[in-house]
N, C-alpha and C. Protein backbone atom coordinates (compact mmCIF):
# COMPACT_ATOMS: atom_id res chain seq x y z
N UNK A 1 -41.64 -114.03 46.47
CA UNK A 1 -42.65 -113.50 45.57
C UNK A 1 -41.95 -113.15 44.26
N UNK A 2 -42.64 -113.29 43.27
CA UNK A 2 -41.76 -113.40 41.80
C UNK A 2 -42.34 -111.73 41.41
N UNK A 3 -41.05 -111.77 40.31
CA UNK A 3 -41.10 -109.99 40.13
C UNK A 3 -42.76 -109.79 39.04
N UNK A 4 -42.83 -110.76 38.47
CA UNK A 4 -44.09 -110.91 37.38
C UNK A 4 -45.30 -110.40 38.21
N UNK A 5 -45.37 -111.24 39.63
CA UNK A 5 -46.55 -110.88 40.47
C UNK A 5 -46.85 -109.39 40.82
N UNK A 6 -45.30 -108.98 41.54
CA UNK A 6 -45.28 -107.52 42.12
C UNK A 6 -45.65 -106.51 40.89
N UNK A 7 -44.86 -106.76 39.86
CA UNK A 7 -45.55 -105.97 38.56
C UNK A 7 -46.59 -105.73 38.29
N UNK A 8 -47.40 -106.74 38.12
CA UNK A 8 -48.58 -106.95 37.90
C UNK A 8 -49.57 -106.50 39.03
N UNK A 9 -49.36 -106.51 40.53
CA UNK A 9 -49.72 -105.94 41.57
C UNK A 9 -49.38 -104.50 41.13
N UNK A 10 -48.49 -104.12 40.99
CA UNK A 10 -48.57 -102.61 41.13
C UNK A 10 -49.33 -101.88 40.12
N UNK A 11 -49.70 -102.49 39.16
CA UNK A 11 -49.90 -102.08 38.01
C UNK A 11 -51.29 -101.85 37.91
N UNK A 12 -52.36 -102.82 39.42
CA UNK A 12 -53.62 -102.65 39.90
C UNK A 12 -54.08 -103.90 39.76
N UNK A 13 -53.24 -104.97 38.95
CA UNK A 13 -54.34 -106.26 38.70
C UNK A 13 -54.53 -107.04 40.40
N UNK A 14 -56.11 -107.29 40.19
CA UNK A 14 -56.38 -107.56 41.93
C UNK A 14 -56.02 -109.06 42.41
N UNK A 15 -55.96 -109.99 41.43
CA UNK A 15 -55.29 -111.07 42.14
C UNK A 15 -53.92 -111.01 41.87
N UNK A 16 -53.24 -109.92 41.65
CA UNK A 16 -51.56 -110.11 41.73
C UNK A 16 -51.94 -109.54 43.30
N UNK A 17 -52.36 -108.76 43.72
CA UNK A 17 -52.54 -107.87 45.11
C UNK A 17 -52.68 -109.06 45.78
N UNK A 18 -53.91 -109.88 45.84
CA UNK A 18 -54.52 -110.99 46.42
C UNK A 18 -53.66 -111.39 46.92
N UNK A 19 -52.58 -111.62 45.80
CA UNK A 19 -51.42 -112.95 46.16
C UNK A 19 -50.67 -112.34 47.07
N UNK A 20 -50.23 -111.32 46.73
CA UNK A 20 -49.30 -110.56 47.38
C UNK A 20 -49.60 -110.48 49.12
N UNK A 21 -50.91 -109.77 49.38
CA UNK A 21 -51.97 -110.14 50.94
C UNK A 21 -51.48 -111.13 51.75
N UNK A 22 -52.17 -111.88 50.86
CA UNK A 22 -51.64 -113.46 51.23
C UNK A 22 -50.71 -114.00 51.77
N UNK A 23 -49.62 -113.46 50.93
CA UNK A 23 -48.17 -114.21 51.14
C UNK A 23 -47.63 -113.32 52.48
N UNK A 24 -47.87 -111.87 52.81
CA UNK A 24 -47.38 -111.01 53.34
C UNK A 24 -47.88 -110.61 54.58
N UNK A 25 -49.30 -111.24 54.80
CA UNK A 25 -49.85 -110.67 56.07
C UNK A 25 -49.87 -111.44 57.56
N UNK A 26 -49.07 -113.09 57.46
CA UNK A 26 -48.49 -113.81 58.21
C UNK A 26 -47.43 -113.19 58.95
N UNK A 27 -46.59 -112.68 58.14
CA UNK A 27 -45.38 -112.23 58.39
C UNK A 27 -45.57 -110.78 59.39
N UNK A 28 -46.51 -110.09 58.89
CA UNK A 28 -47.04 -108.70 59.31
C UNK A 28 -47.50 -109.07 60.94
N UNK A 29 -48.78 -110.10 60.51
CA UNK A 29 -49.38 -110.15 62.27
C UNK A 29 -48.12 -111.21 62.97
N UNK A 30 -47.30 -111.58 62.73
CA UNK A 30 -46.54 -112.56 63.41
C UNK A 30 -45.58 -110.91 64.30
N UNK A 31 -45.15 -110.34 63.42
CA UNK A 31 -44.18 -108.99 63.99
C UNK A 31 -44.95 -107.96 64.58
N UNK A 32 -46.05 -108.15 64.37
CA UNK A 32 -47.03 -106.71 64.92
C UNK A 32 -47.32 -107.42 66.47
N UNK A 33 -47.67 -108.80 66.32
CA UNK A 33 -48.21 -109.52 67.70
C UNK A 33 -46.60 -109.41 68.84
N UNK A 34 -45.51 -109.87 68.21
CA UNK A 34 -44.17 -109.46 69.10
C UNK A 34 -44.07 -108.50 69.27
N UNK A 35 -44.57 -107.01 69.22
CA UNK A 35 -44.30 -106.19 69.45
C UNK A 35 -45.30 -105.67 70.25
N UNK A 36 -46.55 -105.77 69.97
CA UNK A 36 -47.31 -105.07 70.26
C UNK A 36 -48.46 -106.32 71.58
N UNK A 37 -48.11 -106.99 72.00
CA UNK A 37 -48.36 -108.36 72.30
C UNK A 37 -50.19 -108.72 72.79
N UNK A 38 -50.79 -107.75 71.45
CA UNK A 38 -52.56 -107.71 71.62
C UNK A 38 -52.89 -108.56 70.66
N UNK A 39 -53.77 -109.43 70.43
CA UNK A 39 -54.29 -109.90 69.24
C UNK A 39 -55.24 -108.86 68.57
N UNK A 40 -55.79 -107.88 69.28
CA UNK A 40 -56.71 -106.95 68.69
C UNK A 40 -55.60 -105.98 67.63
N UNK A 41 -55.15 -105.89 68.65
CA UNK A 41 -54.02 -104.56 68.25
C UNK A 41 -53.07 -105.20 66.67
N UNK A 42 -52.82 -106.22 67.06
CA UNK A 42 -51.63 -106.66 65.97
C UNK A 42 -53.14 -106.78 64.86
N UNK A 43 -53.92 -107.42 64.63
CA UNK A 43 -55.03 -107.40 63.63
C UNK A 43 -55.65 -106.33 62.93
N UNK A 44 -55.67 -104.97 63.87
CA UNK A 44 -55.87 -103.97 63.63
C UNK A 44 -54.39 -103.68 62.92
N UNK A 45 -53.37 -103.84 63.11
CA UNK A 45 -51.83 -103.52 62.75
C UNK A 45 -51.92 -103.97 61.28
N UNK A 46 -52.18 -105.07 61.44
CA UNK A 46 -52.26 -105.85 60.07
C UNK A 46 -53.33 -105.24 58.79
N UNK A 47 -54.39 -105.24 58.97
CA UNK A 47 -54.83 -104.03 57.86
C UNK A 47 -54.94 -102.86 57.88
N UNK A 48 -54.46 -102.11 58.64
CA UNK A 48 -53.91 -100.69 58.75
C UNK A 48 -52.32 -100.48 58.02
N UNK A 49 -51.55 -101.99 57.92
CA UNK A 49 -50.54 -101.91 56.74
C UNK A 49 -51.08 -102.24 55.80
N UNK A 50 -52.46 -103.10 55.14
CA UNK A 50 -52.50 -103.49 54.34
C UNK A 50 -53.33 -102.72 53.50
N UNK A 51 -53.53 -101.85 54.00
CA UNK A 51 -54.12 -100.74 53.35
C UNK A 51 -52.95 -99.70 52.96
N UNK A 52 -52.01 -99.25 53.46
CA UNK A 52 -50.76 -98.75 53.47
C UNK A 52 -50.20 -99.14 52.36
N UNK A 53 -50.00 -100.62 52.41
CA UNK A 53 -49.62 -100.91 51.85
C UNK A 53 -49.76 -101.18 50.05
N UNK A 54 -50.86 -101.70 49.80
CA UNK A 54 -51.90 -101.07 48.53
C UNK A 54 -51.40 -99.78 48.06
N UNK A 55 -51.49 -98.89 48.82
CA UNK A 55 -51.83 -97.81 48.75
C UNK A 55 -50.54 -97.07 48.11
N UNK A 56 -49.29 -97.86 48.88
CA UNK A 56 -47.70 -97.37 47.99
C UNK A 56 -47.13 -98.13 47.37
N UNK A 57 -48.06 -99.30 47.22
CA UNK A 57 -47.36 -100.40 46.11
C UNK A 57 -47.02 -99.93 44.56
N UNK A 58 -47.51 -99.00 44.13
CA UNK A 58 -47.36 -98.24 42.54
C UNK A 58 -45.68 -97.43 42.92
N UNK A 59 -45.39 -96.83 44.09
CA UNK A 59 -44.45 -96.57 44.18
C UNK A 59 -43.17 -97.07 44.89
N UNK A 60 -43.34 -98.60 44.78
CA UNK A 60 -42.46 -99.69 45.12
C UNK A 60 -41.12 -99.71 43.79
N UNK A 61 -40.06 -99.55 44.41
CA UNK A 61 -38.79 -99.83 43.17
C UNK A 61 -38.60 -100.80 42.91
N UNK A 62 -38.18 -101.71 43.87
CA UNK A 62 -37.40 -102.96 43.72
C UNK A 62 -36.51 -103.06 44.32
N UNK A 63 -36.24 -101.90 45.37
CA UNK A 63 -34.82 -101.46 45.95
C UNK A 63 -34.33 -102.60 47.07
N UNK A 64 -35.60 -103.06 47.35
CA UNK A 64 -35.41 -104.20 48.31
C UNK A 64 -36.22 -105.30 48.17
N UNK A 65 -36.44 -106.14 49.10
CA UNK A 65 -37.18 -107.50 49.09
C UNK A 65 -38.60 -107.24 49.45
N UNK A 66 -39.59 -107.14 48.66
CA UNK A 66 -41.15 -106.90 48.92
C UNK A 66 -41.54 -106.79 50.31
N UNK A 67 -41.18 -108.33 50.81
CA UNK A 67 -41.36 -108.38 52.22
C UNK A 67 -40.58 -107.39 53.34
N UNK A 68 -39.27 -107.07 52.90
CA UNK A 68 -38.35 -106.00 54.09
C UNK A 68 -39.50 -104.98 53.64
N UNK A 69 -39.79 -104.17 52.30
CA UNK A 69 -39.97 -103.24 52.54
C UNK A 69 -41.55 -103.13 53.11
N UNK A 70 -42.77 -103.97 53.45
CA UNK A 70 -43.91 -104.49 53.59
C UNK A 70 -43.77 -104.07 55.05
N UNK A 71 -42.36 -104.76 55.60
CA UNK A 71 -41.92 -105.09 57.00
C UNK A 71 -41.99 -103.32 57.83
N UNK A 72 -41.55 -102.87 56.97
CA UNK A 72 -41.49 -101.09 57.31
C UNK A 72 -42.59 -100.18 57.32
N UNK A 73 -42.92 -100.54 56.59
CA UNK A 73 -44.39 -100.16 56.69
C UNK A 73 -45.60 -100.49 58.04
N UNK A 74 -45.26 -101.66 58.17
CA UNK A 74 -45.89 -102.82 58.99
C UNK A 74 -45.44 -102.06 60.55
N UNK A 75 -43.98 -102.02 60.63
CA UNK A 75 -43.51 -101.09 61.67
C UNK A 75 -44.07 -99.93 61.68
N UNK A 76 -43.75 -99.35 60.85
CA UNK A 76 -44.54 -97.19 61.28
C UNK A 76 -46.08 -97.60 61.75
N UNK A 77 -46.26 -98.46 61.59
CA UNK A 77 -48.12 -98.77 61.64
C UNK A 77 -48.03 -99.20 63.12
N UNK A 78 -47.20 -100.25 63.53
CA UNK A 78 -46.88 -100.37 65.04
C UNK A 78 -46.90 -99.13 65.80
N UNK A 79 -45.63 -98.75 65.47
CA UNK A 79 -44.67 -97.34 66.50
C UNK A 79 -46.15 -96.51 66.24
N UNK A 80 -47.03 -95.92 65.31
CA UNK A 80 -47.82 -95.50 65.57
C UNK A 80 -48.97 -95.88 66.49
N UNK A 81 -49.47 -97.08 66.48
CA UNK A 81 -50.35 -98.05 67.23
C UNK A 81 -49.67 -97.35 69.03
N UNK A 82 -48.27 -97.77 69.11
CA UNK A 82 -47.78 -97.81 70.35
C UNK A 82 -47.77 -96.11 70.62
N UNK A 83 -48.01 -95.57 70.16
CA UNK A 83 -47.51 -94.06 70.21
C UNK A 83 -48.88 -93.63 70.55
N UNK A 84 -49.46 -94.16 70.21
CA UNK A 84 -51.06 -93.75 70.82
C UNK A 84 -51.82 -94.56 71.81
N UNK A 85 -51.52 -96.00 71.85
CA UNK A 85 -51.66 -96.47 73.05
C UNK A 85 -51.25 -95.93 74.22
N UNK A 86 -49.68 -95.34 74.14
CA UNK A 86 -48.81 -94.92 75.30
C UNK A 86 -49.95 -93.37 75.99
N UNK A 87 -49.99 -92.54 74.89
CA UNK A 87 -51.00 -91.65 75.05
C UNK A 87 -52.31 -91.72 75.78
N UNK A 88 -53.57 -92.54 75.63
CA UNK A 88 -53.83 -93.50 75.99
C UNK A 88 -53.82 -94.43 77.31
N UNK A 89 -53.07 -95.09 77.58
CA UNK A 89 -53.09 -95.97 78.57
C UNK A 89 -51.86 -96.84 77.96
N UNK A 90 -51.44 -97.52 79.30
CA UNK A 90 -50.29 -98.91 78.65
C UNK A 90 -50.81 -99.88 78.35
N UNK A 91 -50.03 -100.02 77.32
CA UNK A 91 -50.09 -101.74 76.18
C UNK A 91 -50.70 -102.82 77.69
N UNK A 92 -51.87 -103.76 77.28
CA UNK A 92 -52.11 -104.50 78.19
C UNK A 92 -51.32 -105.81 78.15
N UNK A 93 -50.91 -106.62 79.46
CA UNK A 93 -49.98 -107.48 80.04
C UNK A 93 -50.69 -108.78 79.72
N UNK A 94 -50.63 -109.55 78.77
CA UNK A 94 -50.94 -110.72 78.57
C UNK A 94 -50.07 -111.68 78.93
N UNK A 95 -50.18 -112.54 79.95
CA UNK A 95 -49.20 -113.57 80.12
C UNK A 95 -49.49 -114.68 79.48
N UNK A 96 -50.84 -115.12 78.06
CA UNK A 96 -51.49 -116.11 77.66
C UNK A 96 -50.36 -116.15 76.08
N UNK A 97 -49.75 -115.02 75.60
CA UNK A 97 -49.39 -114.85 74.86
C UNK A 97 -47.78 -115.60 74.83
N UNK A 98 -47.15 -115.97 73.83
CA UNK A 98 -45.87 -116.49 73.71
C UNK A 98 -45.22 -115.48 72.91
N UNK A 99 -44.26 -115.60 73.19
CA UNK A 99 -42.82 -114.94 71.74
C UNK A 99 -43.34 -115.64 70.72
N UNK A 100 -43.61 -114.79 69.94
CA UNK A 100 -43.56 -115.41 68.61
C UNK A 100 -42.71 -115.39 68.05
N UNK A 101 -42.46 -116.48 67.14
CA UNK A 101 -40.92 -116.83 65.77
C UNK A 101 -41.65 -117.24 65.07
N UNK A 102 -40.85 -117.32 63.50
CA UNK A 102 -41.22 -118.41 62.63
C UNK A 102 -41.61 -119.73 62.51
N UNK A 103 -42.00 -119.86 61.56
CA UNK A 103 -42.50 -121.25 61.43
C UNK A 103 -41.34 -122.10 61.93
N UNK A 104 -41.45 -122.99 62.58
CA UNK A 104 -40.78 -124.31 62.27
C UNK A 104 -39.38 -123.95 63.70
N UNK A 105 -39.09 -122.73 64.37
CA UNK A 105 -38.44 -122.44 65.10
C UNK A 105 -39.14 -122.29 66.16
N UNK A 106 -38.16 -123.05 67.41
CA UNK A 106 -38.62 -123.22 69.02
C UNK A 106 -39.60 -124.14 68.72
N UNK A 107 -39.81 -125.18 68.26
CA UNK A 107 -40.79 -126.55 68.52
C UNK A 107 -40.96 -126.86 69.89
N UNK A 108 -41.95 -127.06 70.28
CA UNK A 108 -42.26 -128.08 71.26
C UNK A 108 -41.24 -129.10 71.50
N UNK A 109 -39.98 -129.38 72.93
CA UNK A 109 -39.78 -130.52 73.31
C UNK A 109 -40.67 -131.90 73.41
N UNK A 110 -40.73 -132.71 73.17
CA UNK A 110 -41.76 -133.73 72.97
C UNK A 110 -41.77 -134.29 74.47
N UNK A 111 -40.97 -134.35 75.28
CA UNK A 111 -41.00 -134.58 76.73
C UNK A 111 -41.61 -133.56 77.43
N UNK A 112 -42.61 -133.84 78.76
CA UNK A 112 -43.53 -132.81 79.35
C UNK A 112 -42.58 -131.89 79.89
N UNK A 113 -40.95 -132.56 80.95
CA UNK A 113 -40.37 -131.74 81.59
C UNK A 113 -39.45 -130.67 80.46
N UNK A 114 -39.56 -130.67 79.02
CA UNK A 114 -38.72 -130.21 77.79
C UNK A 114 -39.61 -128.79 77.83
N UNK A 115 -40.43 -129.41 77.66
CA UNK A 115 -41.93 -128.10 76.97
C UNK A 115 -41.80 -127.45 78.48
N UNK A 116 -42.01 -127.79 79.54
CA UNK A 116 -41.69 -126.94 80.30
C UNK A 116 -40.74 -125.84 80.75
N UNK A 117 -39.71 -126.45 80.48
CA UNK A 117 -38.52 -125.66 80.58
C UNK A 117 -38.71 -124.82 79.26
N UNK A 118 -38.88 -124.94 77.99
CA UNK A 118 -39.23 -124.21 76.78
C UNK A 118 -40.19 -123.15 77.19
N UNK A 119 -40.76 -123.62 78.27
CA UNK A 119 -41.99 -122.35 78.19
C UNK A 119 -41.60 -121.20 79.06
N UNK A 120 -40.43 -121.80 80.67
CA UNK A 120 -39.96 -120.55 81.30
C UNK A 120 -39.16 -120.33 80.42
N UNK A 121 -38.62 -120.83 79.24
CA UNK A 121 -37.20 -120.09 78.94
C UNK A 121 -37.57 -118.88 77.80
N UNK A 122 -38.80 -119.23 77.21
CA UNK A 122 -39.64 -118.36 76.35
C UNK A 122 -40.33 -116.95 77.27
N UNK A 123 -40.94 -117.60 78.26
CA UNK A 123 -41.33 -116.34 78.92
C UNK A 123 -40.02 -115.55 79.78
N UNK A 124 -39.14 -116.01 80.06
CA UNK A 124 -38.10 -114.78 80.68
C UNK A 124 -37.30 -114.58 79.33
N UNK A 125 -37.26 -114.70 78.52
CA UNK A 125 -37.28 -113.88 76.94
C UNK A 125 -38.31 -113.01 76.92
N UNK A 126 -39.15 -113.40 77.12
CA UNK A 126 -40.09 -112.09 76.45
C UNK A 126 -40.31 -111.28 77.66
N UNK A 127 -39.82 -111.53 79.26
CA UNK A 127 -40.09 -110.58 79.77
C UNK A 127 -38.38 -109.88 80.10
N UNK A 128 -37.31 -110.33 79.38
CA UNK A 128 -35.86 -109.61 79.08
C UNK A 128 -36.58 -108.48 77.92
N UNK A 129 -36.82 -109.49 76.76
CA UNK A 129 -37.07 -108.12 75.49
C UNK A 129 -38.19 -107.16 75.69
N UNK A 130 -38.95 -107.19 76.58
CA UNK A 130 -39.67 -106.12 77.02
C UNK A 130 -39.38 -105.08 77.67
N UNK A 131 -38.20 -105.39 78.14
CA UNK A 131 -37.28 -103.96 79.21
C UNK A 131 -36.56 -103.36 77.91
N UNK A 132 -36.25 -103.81 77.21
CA UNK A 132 -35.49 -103.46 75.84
C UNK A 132 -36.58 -101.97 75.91
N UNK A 133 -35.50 -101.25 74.95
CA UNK A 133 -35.99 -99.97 74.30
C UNK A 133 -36.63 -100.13 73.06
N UNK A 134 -37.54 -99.62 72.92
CA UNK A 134 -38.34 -100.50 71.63
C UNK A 134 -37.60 -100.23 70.15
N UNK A 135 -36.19 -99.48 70.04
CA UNK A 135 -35.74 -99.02 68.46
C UNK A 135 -35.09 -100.66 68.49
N UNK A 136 -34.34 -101.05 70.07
CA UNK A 136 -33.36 -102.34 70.16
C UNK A 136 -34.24 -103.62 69.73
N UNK A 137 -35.54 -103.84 70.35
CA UNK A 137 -36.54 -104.72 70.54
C UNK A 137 -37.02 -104.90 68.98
N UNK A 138 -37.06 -103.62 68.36
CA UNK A 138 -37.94 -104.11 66.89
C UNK A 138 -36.51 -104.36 65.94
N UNK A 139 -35.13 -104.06 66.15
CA UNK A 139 -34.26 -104.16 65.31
C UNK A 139 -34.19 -105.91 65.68
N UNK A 140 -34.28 -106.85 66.60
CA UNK A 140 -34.03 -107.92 67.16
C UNK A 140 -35.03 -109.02 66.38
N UNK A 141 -36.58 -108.49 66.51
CA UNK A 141 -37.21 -108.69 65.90
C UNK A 141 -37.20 -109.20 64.57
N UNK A 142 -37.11 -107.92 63.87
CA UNK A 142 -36.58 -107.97 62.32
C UNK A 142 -35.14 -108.84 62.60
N UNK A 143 -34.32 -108.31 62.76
CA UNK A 143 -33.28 -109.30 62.25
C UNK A 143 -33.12 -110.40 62.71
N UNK A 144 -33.98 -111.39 63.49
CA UNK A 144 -34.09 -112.67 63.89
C UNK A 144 -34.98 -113.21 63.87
N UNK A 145 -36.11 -112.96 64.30
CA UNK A 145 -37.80 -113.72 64.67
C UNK A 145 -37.88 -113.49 62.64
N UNK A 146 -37.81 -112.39 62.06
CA UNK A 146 -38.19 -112.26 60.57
C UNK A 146 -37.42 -112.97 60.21
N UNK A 147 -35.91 -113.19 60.28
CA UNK A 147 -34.70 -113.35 59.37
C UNK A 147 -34.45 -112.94 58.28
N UNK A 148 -34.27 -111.61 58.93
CA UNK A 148 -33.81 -110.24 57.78
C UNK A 148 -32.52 -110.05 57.92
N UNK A 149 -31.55 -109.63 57.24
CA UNK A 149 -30.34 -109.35 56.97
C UNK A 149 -30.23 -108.06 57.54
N UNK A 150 -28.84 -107.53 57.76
CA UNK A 150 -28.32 -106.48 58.54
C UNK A 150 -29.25 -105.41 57.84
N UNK A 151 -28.97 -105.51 56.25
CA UNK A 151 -29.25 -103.97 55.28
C UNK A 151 -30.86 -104.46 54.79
N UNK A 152 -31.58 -105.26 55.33
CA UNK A 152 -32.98 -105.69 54.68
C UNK A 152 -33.49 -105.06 56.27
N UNK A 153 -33.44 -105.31 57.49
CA UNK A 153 -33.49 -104.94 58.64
C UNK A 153 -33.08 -102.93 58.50
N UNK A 154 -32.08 -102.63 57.91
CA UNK A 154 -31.58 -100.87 57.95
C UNK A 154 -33.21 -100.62 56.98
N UNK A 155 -33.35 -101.26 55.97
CA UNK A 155 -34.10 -100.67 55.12
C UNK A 155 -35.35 -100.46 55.33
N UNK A 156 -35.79 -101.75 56.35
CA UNK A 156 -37.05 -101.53 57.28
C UNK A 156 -37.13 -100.55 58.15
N UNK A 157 -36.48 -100.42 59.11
CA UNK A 157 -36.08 -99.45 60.09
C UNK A 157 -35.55 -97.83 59.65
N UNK A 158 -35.54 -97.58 58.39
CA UNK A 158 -35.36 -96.91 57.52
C UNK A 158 -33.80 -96.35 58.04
N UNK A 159 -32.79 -96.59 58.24
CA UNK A 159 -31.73 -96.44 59.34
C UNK A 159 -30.34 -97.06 58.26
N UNK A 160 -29.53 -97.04 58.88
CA UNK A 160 -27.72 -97.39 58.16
C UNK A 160 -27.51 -98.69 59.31
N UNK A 161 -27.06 -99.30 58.29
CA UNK A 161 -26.93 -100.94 58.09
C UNK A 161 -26.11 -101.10 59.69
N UNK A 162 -24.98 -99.83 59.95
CA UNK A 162 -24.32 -99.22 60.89
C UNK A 162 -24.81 -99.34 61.99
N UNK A 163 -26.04 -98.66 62.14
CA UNK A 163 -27.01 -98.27 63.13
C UNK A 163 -27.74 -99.68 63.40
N UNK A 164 -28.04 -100.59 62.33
CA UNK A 164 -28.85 -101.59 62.80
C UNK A 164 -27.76 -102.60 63.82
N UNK A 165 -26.28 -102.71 63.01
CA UNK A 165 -25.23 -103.66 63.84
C UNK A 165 -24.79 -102.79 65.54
N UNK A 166 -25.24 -101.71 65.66
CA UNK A 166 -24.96 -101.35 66.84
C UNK A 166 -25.97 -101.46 67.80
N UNK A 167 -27.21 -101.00 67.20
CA UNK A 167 -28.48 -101.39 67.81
C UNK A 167 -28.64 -102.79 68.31
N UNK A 168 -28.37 -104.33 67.44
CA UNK A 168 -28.69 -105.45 67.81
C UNK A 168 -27.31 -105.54 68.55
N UNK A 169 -26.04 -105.25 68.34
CA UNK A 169 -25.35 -105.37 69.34
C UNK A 169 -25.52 -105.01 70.60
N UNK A 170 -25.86 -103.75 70.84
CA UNK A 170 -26.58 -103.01 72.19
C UNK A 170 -27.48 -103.89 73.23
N UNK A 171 -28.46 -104.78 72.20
CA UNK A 171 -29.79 -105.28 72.77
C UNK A 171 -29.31 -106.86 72.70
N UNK A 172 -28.37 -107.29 72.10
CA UNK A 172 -27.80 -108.78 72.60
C UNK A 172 -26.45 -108.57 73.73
N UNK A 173 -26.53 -107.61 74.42
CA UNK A 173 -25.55 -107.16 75.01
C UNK A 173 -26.16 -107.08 76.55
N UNK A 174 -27.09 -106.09 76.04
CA UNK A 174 -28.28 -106.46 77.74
C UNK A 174 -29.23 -107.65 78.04
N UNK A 175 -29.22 -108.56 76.47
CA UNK A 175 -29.98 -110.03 76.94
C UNK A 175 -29.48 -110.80 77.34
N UNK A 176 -27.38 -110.89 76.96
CA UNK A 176 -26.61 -111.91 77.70
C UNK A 176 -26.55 -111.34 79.12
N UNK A 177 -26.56 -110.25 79.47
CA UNK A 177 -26.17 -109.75 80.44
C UNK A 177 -27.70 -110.33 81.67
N UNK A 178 -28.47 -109.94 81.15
CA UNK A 178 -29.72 -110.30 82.17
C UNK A 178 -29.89 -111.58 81.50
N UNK A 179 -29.88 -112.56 81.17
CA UNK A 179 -30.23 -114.36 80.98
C UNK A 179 -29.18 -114.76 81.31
N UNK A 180 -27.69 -114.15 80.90
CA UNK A 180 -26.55 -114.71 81.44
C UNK A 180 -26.94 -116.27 80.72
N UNK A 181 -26.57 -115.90 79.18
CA UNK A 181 -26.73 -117.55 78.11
C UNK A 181 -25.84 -116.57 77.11
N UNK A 182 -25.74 -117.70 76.23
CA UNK A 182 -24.47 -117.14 75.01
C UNK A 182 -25.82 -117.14 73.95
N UNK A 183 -25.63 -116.02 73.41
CA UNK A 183 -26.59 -115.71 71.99
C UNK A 183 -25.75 -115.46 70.96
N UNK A 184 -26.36 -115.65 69.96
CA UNK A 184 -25.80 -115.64 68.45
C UNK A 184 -25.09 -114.49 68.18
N UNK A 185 -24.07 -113.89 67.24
CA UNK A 185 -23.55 -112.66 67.14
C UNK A 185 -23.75 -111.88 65.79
């Protein structure tokens, strides 16, 4: 997103906002749905930041990347979501749902027995990162499914760059350990 837009967004003009929506709320329900694994819930997640979000865009610096700091926001809106679900009743068990990633990552094997194996190897991922503690689970999140950087990931998590490399160390530590596979470092 170019700095002309965010300016101009903060400043109140409504199609700099528009654009901004737009570009930002993929990213929002893609991380709200991994976490929170409801389509209601992550949708509800999604303009409950985007209202949030509006709302502190005049007091946006520049200190970071629109999107990390969008991303933080997007989170407190989760951890709240989950903080009252837990209250509540437990998050419901969808097994229809996949891990979500980015675009263009984990494709479809084009062979039937490929996609198969893609699909147990996706679901005992998502039922490893679900035993996760959710500070480990959303730092993993952000810094991989988003592809956020150590200190774009601290800045979301509002936390020391420190805290985020010990955290994803912690939580790629109990995923080699229970998949017993080599993951990235």
């Amino acid at each position: 997103m170019d700095a002309a837009t965010i300016d101009a967004a903060r400043l109140g003009n409504r199609a700099a906002r528009a654009s901004l929506l737009g570009s930002l709320q993929d990213p929002w329900y893609r991380f709200s749905l991994s976490l929170l694994r409801d389509p209601e819930l992550a949708r509800d997640a999604v303009q409950e930041t985007a209202v949030r979000f509006l709302r502190q865009l005049p007091s946006f610096r520049g200190e970071s990347q629109i999107r990390t700091w969008s991303l933080g926001i997007a989170l407190n809106v989760v951890r709240e979501i989950r903080r009252k679900r837990r209250n509540d009743a437990a998050l419901p068990e969808d097994d229809s749902i996949a891990l979500t990633s980015p675009a263009g990552v984990g494709r479809e094997t084009q062979t039937p027995g490929g996609a198969a194996d893609l699909s147990e190897q996706r679901e005992r991922l998502r039922e490893v990162l679900d035993q996760l503690p959710d500070r480990q689970r959303e730092a993993l999140l952000l810094r991989f499914f988003e592809d956020l950087s150590v200190e774009e990931t601290a800045r979301a998590m509002e936390c020391a760059a420190g805290t985020v490399k010990a955290t994803v160390h912690q939580a790629l530590a109990t995923l080699r350990r229970k998949l017993k596979v080599v993951l990235p470092r």
